[in-house]
Structures are given as C-alpha cells and as structure tokens.
C-alpha atoms as a PDB file:
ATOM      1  CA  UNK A   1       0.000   0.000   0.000  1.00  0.00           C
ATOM      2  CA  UNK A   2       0.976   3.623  -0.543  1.00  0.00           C
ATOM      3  CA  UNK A   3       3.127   5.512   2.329  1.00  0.00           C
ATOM      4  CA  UNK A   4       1.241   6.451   5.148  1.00  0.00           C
ATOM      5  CA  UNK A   5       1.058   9.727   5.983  1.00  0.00           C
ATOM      6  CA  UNK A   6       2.707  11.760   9.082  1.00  0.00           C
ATOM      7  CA  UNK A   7      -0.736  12.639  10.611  1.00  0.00           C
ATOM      8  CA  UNK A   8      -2.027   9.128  10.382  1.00  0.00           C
ATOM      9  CA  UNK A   9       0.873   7.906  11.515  1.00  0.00           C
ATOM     10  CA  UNK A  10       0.547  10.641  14.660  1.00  0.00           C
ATOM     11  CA  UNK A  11      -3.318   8.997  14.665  1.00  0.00           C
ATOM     12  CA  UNK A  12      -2.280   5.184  14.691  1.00  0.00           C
ATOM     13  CA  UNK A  13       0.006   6.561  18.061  1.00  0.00           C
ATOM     14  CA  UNK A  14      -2.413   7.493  19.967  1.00  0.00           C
ATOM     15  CA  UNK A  15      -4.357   4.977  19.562  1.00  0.00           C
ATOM     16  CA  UNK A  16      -1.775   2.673  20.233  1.00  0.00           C
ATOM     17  CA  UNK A  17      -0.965   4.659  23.680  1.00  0.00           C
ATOM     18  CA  UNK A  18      -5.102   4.146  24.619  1.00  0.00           C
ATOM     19  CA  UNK A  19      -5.089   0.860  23.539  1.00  0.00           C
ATOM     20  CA  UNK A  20      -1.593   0.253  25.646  1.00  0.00           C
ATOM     21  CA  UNK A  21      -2.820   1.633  28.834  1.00  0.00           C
ATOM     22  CA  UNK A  22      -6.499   0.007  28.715  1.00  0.00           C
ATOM     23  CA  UNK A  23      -4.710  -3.906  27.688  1.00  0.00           C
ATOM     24  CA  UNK A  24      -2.140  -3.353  30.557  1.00  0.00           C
ATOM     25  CA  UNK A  25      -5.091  -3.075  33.190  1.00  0.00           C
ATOM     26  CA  UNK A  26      -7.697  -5.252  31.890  1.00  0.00           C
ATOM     27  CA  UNK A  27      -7.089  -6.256  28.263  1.00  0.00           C
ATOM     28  CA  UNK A  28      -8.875  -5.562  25.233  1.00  0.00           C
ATOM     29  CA  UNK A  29      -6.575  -2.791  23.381  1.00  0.00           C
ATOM     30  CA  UNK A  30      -7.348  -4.664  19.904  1.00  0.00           C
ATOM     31  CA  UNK A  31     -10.858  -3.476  19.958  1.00  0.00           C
ATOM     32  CA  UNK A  32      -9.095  -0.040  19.817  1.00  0.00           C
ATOM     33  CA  UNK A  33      -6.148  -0.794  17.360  1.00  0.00           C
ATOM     34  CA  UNK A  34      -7.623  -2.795  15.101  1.00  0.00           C
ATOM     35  CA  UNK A  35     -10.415  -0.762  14.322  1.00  0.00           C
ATOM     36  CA  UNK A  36      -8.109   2.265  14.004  1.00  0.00           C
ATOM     37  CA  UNK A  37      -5.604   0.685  11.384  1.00  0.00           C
ATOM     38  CA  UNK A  38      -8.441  -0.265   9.520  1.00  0.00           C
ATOM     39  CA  UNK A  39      -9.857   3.611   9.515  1.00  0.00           C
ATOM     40  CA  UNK A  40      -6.810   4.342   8.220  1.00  0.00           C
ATOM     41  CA  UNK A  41      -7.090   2.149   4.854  1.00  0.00           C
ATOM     42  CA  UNK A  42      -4.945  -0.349   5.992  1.00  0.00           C
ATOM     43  CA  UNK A  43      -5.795  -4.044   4.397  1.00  0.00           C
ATOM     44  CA  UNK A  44      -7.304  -6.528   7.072  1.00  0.00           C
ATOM     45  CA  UNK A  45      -4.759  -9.045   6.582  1.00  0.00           C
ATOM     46  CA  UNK A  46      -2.236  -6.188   6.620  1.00  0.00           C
ATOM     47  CA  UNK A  47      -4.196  -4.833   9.908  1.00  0.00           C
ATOM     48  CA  UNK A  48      -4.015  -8.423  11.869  1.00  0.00           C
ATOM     49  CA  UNK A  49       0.148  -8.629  11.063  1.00  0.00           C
ATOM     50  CA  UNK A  50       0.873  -5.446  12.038  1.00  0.00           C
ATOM     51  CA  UNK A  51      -1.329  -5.471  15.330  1.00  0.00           C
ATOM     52  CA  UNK A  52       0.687  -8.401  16.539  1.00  0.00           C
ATOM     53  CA  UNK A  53       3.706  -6.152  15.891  1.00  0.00           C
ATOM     54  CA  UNK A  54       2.215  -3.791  18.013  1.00  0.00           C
ATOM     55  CA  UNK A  55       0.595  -5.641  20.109  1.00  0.00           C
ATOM     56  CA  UNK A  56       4.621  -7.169  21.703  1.00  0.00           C
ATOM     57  CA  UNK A  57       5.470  -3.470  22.917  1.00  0.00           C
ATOM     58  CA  UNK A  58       2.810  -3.364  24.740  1.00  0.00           C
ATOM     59  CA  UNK A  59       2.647  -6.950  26.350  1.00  0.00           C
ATOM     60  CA  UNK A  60       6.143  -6.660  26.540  1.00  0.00           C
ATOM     61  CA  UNK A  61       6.184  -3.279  28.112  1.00  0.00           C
ATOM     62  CA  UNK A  62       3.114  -4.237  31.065  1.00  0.00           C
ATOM     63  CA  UNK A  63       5.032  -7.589  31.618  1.00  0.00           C
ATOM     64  CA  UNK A  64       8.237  -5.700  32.998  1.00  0.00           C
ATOM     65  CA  UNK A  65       6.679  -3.071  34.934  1.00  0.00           C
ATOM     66  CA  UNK A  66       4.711  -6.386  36.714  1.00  0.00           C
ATOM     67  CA  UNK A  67       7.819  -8.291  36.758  1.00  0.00           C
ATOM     68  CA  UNK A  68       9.986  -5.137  38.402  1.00  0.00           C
ATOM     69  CA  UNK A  69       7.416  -4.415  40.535  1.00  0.00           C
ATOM     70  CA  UNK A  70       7.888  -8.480  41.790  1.00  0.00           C
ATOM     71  CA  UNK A  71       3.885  -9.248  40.623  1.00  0.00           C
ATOM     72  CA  UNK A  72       5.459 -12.179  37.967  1.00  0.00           C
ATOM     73  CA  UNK A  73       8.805 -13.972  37.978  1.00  0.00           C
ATOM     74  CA  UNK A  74       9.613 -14.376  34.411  1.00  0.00           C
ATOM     75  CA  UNK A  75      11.733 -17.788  34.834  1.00  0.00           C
ATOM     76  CA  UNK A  76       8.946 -19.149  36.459  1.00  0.00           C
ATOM     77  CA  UNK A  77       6.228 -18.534  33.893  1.00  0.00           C
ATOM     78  CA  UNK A  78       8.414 -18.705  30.901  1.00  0.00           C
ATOM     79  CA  UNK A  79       7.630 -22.081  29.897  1.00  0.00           C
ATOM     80  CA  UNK A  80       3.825 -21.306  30.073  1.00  0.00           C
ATOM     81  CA  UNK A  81       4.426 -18.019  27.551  1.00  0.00           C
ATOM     82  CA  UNK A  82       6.275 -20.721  25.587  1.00  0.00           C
ATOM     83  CA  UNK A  83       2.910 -22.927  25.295  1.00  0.00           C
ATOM     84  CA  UNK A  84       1.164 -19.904  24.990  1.00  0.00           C
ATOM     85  CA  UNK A  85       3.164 -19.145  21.670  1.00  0.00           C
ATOM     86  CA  UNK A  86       3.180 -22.604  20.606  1.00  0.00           C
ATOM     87  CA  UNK A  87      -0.810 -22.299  20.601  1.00  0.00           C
ATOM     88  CA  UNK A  88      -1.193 -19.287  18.843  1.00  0.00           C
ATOM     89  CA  UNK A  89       1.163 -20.392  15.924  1.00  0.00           C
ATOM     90  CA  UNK A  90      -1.599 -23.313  15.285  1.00  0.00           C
ATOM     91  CA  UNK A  91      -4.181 -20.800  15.412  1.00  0.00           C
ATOM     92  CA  UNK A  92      -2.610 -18.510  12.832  1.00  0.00           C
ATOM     93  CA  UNK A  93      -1.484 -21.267  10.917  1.00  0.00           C
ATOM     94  CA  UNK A  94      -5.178 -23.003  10.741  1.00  0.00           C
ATOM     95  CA  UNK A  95      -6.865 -19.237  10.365  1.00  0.00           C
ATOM     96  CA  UNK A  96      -7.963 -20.115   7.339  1.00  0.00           C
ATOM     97  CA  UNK A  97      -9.558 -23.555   7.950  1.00  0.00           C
ATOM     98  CA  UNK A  98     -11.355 -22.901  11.395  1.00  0.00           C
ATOM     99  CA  UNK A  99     -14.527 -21.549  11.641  1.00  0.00           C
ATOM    100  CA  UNK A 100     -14.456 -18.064  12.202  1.00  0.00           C
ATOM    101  CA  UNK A 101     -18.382 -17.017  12.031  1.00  0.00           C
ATOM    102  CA  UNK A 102     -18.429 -19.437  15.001  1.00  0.00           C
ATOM    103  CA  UNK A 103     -15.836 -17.978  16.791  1.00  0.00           C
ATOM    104  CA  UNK A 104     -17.489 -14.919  15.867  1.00  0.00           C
ATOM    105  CA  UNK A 105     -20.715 -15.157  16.292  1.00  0.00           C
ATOM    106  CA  UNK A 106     -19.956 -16.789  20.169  1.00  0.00           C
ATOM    107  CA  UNK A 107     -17.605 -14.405  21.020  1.00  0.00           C
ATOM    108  CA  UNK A 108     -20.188 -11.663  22.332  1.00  0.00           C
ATOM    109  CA  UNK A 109     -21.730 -13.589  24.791  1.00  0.00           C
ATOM    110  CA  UNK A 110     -18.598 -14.771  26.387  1.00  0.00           C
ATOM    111  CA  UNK A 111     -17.428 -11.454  27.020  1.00  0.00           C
ATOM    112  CA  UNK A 112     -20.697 -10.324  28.885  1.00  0.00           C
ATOM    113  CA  UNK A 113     -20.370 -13.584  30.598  1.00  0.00           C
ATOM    114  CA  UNK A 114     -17.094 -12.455  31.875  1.00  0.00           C
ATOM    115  CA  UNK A 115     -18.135  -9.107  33.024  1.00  0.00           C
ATOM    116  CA  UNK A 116     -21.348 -11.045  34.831  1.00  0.00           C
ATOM    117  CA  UNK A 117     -18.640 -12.849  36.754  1.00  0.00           C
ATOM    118  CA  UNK A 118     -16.151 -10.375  37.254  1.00  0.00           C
ATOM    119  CA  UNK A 119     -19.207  -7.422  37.965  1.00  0.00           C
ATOM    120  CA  UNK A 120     -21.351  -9.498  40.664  1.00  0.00           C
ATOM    121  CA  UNK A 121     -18.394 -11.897  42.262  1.00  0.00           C
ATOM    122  CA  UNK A 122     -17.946  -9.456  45.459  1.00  0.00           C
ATOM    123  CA  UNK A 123     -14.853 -11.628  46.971  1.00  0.00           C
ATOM    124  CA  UNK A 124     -12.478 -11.324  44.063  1.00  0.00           C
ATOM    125  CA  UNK A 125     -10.019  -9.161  45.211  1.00  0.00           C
ATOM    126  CA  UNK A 126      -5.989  -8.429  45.235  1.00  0.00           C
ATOM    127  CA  UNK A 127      -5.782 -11.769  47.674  1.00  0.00           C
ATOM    128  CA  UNK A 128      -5.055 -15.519  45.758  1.00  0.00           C
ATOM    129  CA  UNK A 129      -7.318 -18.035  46.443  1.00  0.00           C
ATOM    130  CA  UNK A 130      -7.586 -22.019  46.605  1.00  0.00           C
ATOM    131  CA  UNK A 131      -6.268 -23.160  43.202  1.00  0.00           C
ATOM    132  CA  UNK A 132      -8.424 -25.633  40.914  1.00  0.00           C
ATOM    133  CA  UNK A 133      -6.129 -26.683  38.931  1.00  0.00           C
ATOM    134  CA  UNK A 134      -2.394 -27.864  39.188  1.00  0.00           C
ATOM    135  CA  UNK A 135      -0.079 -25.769  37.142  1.00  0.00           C
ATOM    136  CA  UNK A 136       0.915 -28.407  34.745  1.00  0.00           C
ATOM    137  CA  UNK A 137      -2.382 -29.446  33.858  1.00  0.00           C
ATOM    138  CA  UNK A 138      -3.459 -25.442  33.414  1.00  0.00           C
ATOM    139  CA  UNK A 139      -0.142 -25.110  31.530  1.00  0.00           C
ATOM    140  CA  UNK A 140      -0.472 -28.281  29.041  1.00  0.00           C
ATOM    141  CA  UNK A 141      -4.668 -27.438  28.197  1.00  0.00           C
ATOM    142  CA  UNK A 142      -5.825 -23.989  29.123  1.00  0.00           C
ATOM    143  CA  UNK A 143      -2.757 -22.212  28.344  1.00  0.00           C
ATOM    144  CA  UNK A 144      -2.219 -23.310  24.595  1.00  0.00           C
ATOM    145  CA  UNK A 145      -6.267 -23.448  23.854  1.00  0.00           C
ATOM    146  CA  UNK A 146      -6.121 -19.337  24.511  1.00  0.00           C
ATOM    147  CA  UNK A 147      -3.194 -19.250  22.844  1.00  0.00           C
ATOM    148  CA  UNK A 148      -4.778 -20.854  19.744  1.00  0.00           C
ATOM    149  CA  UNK A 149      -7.591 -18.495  20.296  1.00  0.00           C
ATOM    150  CA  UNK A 150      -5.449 -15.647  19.866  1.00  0.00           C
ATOM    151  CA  UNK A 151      -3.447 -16.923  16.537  1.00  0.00           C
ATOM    152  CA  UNK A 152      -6.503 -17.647  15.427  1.00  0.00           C
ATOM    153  CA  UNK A 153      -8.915 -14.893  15.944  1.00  0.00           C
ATOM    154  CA  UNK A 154      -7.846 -12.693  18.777  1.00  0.00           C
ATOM    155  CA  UNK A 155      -9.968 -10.271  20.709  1.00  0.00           C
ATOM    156  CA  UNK A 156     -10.714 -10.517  24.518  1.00  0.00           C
ATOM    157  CA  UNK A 157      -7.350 -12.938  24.857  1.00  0.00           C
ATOM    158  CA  UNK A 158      -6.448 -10.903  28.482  1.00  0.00           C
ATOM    159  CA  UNK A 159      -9.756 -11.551  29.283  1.00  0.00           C
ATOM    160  CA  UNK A 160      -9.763 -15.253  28.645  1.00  0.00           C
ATOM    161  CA  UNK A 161      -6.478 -15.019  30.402  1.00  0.00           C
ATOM    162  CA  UNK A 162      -7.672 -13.274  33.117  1.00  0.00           C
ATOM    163  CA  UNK A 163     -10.742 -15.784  33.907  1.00  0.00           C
ATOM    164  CA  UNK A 164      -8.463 -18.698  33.989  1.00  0.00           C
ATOM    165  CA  UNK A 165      -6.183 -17.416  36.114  1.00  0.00           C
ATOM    166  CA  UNK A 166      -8.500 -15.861  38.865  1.00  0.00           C
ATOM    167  CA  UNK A 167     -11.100 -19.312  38.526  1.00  0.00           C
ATOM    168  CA  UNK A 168      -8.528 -22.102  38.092  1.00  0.00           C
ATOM    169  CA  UNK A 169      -5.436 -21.033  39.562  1.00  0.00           C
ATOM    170  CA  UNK A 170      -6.828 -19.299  42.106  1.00  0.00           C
ATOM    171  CA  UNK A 171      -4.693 -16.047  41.748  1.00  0.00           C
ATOM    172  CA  UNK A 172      -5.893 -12.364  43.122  1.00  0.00           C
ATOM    173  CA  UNK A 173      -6.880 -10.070  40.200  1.00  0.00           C
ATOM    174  CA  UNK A 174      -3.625  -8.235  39.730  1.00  0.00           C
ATOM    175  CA  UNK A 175      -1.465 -11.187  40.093  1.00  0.00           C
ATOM    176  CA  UNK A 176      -4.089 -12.899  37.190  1.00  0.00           C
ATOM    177  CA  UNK A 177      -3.490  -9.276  35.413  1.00  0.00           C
ATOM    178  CA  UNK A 178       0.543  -9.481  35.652  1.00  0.00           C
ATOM    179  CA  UNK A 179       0.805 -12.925  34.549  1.00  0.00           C
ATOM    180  CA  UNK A 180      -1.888 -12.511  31.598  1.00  0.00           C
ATOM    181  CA  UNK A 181       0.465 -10.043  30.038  1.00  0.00           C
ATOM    182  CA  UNK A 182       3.337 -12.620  30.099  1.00  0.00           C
ATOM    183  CA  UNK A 183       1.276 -15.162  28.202  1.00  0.00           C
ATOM    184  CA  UNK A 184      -0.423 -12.371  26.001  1.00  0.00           C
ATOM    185  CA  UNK A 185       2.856 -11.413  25.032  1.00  0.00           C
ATOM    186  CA  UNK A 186       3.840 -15.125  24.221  1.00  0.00           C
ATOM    187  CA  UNK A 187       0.450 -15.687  22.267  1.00  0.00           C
ATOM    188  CA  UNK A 188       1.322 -12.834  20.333  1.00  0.00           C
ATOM    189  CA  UNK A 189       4.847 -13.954  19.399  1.00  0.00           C
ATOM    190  CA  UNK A 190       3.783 -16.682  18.114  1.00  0.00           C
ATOM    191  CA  UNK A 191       1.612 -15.349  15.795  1.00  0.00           C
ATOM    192  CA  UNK A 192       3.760 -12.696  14.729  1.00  0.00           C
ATOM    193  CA  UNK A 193       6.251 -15.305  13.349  1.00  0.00           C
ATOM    194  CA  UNK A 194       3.169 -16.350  11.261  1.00  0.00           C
ATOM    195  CA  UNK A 195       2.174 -13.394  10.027  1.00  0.00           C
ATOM    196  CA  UNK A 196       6.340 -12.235   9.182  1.00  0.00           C
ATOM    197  CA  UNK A 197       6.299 -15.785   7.330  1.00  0.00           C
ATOM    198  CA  UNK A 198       3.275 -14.512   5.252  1.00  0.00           C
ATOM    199  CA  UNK A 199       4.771 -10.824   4.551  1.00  0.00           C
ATOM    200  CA  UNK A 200       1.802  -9.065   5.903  1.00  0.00           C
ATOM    201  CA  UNK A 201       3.422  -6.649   8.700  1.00  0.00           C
ATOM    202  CA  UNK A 202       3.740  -2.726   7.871  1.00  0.00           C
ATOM    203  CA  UNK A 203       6.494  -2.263   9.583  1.00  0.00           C
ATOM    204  CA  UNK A 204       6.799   1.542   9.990  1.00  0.00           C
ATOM    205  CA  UNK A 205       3.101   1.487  11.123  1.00  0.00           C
ATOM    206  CA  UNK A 206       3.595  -1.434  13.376  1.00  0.00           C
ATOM    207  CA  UNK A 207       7.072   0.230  15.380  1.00  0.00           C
ATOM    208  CA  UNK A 208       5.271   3.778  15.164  1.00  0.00           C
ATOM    209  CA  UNK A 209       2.093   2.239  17.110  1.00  0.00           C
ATOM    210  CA  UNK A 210       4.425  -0.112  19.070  1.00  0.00           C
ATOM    211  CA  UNK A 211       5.844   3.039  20.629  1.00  0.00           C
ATOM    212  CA  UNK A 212       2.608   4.455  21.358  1.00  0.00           C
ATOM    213  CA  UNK A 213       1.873   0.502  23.275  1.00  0.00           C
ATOM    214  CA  UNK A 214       4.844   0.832  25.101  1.00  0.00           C
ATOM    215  CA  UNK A 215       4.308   3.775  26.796  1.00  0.00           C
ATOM    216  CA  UNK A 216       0.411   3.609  27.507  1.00  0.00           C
ATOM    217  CA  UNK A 217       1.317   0.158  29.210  1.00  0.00           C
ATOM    218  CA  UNK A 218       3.733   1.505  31.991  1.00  0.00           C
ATOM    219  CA  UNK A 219       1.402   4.067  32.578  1.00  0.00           C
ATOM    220  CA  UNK A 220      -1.198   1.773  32.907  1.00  0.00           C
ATOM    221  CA  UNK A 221       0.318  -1.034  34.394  1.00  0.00           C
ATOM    222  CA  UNK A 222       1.693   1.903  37.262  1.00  0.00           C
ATOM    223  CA  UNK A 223      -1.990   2.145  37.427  1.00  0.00           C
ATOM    224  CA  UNK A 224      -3.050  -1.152  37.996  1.00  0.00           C
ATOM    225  CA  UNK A 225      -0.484  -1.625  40.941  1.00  0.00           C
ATOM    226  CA  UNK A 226      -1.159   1.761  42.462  1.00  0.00           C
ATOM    227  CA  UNK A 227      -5.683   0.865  42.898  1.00  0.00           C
ATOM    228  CA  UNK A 228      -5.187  -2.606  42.274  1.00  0.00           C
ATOM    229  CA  UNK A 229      -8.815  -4.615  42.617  1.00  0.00           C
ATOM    230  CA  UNK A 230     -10.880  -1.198  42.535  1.00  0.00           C
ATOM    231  CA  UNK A 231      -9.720  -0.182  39.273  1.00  0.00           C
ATOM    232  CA  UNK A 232      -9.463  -3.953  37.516  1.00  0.00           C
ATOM    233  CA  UNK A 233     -12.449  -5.318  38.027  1.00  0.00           C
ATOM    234  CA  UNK A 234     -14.476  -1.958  36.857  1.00  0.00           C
ATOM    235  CA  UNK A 235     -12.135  -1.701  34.000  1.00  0.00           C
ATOM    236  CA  UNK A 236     -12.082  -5.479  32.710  1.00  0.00           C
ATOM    237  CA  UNK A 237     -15.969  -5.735  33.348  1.00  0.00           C
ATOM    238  CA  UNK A 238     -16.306  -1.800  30.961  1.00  0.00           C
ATOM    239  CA  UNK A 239     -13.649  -3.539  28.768  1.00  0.00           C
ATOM    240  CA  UNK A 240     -15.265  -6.649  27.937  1.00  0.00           C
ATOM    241  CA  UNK A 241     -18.944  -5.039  27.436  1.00  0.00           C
ATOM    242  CA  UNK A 242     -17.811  -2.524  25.457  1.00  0.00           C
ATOM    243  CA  UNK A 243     -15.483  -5.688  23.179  1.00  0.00           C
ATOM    244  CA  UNK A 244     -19.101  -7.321  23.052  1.00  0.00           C
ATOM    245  CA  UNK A 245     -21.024  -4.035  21.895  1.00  0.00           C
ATOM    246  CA  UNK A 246     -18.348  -3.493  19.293  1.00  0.00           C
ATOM    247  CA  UNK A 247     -18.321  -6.933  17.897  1.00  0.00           C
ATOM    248  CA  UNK A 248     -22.122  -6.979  17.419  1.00  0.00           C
ATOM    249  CA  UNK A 249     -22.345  -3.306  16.151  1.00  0.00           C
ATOM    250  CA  UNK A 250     -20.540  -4.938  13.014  1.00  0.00           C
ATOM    251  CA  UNK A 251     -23.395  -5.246  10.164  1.00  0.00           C
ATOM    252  CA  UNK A 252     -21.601  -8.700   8.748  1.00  0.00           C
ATOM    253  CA  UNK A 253     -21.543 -10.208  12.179  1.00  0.00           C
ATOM    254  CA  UNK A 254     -23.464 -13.583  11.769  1.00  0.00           C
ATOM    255  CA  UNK A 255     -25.855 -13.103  14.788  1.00  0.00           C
ATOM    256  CA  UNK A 256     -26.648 -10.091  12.963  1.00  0.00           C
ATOM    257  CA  UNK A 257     -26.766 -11.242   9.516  1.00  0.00           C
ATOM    258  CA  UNK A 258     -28.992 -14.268  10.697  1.00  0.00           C
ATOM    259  CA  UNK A 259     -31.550 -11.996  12.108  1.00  0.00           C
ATOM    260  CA  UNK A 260     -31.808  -9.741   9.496  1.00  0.00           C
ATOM    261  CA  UNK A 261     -30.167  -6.983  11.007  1.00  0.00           C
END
C-alpha cells in the first residue's frame, strides 16, 4: 500500500498509547487498534500482522513493569508463555480452515459472561485463592487453547487469560493481570512469526504504534499496581462489554446477519 502519511501515523500513536494503557489493566486494546488501522485504509490481513507487531510493545512493556514491581517472575512462567506461543502459531497457521463465524458469532456472549462474573463476584479481590487446577495441567490445556484463540482470531485474549487465572489457579486479580500479560505477550509472538512468514506486517506502522503501546502500558500497568482490585475489576468488566457491543455493532456479524439486522 501507498506511504502512510505523518498525521495518520501521529493517529495510529495514539491509539496505540489508549489501547496500551487500557490492555495493561484489563485487556482488550485490539478493539481499539484494530479498528483504528483499519480507519486508516490499511488491508485486514495487513491490519491483523501489524497489530501483533504492536501488540509485543505493549505486552512486553506491562510484563516488565509487573515483573519489576515483583507481581510475575519471568523464569517461572516462561515455559507457560512458551505454550502460549506454541498455541497461537496453530491458530494462525489453521486461520484459514477454522470456523471463524463461530468464533465470531460466540464471542459476544462470552465477554458479557465475563463481566457477569467479574461485575457481581464481590470476593475477588488483590488476595489468591484455593487453586483448581495444578499448574501443569493449566499449563499443558488452558494455556495453549487461549493461545490458539489468539493466533486464530484474537480479541478478549487478556480476558480469557484473566478468567483462567482468577477461577482455576486461584490467583488475586492483579497477580491474574501481571501474569496474563506474560502469556499475552507469548500468544502474540507466536503469531507474529506467522504473520512475518506470510509478509503481511507494515512495519513503519507497526514500530510507530508499538511506541505508542509501550508507553500507555507503563502508565497503565503503574496504574493497575497503584488501585489494584478497585480499578481492575471496573475496567475489565467496561472492557469486555464494550469488546461485546463493538463486535455486534458490526453489520456482517453472523448473529446479525442471521436476524436480518
């Protein structure tokens, strides 16, 4: 595609900052990148390469302010970021042959599930809890499923992430938030090889926005230690509607197109 110009480029920033600082707290910064690259005449297949470009500053960025702040120990979870990478390569690798109406069309309805949970549980809080789940078994099948999720499709990954860690391993809501951005940033890896592989990343758009990622995370992530449970759980729950409201406002959604919408 033709050069992009300077105030675009200045556009595609800030959104990147917005979407940086939101996905550091409670995930769900594609729903404000994607749309944005998109805006700005970018292809879609073009749009999904370059997000996961973008999308590494900022998981990248949130998982070091966690991990300096001592909310993650990176040796310890690297081998689950690993699985989480391995997942998502399947997912971008099989984009073409799974489903994506389904994933779709479902999509909606998990995300105001998780804001049900997250909106009227009244004991989640910064405090871990019994765990479900061994960490091998959540390592070998939940981690790489999201993962695949995310190669494949993509948006409301923290989220997902954020469930399984707060329901199955038991973890408060900003340990669950620092080690989400870990795995998010492994998940994304791994589809970014894909997507290199395929020659669809802009890469002037994608380290222009990846700048604007890397800075809204620390300030977000700073704000997600500083209020910890009060401003998560509002956040995720606003995040995940708002993911839902924006899928379904889409006139080729199927729920949509199957009603006549």
């Amino acid at each position: 595609m033709a050069d992009i110009a300077l105030h675009v480029l200045f556009f595609l920033f800030l959104a990147a900052f917005l979407a940086g600082f939101i996905d550091s707290i409670a995930g769900g910064g594609g729903m404000i990148t994607i749309p944005a690259m998109l805006l700005a005449g970018i292809p879609p297949l073009e749009t999904l390469g370059t997000n996961k470009l973008q999308s590494l500053f900022g998981s990248g960025s949130a998982t070091l302010a966690y991990a300096r702040a001592g909310h993650v120990k990176l040796s310890e979870q690297l081998p689950m970021a690993a699985v989480a990478a391995f997942g998502s390569v399947f997912g971008a690798l099989l984009a073409t042959v799974v489903p994506g109406d389904v994933l779709k069309g479902v999509l909606p309805f998990l995300l105001v599930a998780i804001a049900i949970y997250f909106g009227l549980k009244p004991n989640i809080g910064d405090v871990d809890k019994h765990r479900r789940m061994s960490v091998f078994l959540f390592t070998v099948t939940i981690v790489p499923l999201i993962g695949f999720y995310d190669g494949v499709f993509g948006p409301g990954t923290g989220s997902f992430f954020m469930l399984a860690f707060v329901m199955l391993a038991g973890f408060g809501i900003l340990k669950a938030t620092a080690h989400t951005k870990l795995l998010n940033f492994g998940s994304n890896l791994g589809a970014f090889v894909v997507f290199i592989l395929y020659g669809v990343v802009l890469w002037k758009v994608g380290l222009v926005m990846g700048a604007g990622q890397f800075l809204g995370a620390q300030a977000g992530s700073r704000v997600a230690m500083k209020s910890g449970a009060k401003i998560i759980k509002p956040l995720l729950v606003i995040t995940s509607v708002a993911l839902a409201i924006r899928l379904m406002a889409d006139p080729s959604h199927p729920i949509r197109v199957w009603l006549g919408w």
